[in-house]
C-alpha atoms as a PDB file:
ATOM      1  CA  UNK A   1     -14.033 -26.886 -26.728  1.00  0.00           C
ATOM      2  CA  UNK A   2     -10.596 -25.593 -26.032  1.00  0.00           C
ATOM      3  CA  UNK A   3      -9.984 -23.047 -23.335  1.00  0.00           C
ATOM      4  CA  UNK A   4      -7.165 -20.360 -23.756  1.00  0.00           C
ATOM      5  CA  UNK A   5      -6.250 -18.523 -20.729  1.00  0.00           C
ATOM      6  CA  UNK A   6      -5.579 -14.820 -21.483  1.00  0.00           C
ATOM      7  CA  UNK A   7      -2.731 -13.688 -18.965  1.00  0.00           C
ATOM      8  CA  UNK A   8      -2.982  -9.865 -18.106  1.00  0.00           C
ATOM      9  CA  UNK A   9      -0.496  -6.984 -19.608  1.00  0.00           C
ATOM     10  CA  UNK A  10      -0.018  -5.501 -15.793  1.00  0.00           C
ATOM     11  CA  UNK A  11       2.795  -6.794 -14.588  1.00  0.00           C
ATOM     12  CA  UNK A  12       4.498  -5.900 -18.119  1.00  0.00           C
ATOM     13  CA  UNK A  13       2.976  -2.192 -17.542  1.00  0.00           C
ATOM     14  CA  UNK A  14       4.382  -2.064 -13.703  1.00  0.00           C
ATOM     15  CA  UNK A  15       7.306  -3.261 -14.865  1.00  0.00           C
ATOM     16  CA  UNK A  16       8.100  -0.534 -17.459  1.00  0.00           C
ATOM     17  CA  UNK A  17       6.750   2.072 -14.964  1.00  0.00           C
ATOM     18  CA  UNK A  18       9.199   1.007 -11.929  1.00  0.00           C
ATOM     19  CA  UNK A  19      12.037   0.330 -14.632  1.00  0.00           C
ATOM     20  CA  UNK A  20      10.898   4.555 -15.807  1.00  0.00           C
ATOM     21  CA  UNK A  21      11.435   5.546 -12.136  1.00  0.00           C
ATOM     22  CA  UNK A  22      14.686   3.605 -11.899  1.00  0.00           C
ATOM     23  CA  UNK A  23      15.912   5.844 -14.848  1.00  0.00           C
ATOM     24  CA  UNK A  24      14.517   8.962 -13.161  1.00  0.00           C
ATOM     25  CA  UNK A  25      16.250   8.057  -9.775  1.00  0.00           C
ATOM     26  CA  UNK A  26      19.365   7.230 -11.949  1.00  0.00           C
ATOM     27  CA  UNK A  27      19.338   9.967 -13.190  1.00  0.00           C
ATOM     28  CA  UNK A  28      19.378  12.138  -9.985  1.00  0.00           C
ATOM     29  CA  UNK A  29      21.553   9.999  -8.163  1.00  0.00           C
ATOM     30  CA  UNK A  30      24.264  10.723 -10.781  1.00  0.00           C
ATOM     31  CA  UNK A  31      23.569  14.947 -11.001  1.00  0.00           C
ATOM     32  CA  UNK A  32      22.940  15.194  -7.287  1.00  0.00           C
ATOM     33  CA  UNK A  33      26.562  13.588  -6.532  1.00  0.00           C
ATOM     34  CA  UNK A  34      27.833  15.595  -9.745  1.00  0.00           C
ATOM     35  CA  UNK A  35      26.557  18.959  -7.962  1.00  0.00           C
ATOM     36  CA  UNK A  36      27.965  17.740  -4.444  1.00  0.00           C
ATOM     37  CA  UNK A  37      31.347  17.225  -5.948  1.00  0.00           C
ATOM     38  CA  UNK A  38      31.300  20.855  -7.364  1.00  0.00           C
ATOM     39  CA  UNK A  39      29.429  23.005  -4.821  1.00  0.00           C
ATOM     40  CA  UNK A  40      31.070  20.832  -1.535  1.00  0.00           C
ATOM     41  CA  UNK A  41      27.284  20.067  -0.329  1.00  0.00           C
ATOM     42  CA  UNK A  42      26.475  17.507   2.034  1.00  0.00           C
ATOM     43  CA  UNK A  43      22.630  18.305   1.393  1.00  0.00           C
ATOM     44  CA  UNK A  44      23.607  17.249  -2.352  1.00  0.00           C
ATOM     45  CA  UNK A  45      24.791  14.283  -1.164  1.00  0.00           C
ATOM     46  CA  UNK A  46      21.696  13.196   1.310  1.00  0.00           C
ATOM     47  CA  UNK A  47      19.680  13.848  -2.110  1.00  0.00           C
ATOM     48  CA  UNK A  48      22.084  11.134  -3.860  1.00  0.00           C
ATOM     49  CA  UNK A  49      21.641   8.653  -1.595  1.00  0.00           C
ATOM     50  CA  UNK A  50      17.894   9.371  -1.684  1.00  0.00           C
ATOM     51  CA  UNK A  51      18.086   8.788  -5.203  1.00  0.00           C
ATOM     52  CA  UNK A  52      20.015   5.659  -4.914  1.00  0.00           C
ATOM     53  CA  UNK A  53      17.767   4.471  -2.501  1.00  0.00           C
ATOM     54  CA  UNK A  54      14.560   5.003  -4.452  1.00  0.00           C
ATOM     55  CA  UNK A  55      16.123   3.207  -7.651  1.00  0.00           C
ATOM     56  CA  UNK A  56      16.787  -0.091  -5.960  1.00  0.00           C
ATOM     57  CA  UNK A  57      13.662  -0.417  -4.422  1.00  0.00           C
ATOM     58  CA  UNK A  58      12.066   0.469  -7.744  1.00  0.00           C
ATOM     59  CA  UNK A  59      14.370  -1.883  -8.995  1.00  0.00           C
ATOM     60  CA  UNK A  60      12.959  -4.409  -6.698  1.00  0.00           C
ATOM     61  CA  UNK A  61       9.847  -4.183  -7.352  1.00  0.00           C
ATOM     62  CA  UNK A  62      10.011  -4.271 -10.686  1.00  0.00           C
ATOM     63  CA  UNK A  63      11.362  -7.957 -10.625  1.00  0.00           C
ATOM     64  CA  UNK A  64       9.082  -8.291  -7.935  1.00  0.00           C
ATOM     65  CA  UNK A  65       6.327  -7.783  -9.695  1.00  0.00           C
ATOM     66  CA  UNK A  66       7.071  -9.625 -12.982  1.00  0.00           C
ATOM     67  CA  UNK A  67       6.992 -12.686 -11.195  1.00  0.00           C
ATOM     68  CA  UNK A  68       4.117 -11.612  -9.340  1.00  0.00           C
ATOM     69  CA  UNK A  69       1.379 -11.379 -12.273  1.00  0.00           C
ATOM     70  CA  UNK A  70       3.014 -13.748 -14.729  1.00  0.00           C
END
């Protein structure tokens, strides 16, 4: 009798979700500096790097987890 082993569809799914929040944080990174640039706020820019923090952990943990459940 042969045995198959059926690996699991999460860490594809976790994946895709951190690589969505990358995209988000992206995203705000770029209008956040965009709106410091034109308004001359330093709150604007705190939000940026808040941004830019949150995609490369998300980024992070999106490899991370690939390898995790593979």
């Amino acid at each position: 009798m042969a045995e198959t082993k059926q690996g699991s569809d999460l860490g594809t799914g976790l994946s895709v979700l951190f690589g969505l929040i990358v995209v988000l944080a992206s995203l705000a990174t770029a209008t956040a500096a965009y709106l410091s640039e034109t308004q001359g706020s330093d709150t604007m820019q705190i939000l940026s790097a808040v941004g830019l923090t949150v995609a490369l952990v998300a980024a992070g943990l999106a490899v991370a987890v690939i390898h995790l459940y593979e």
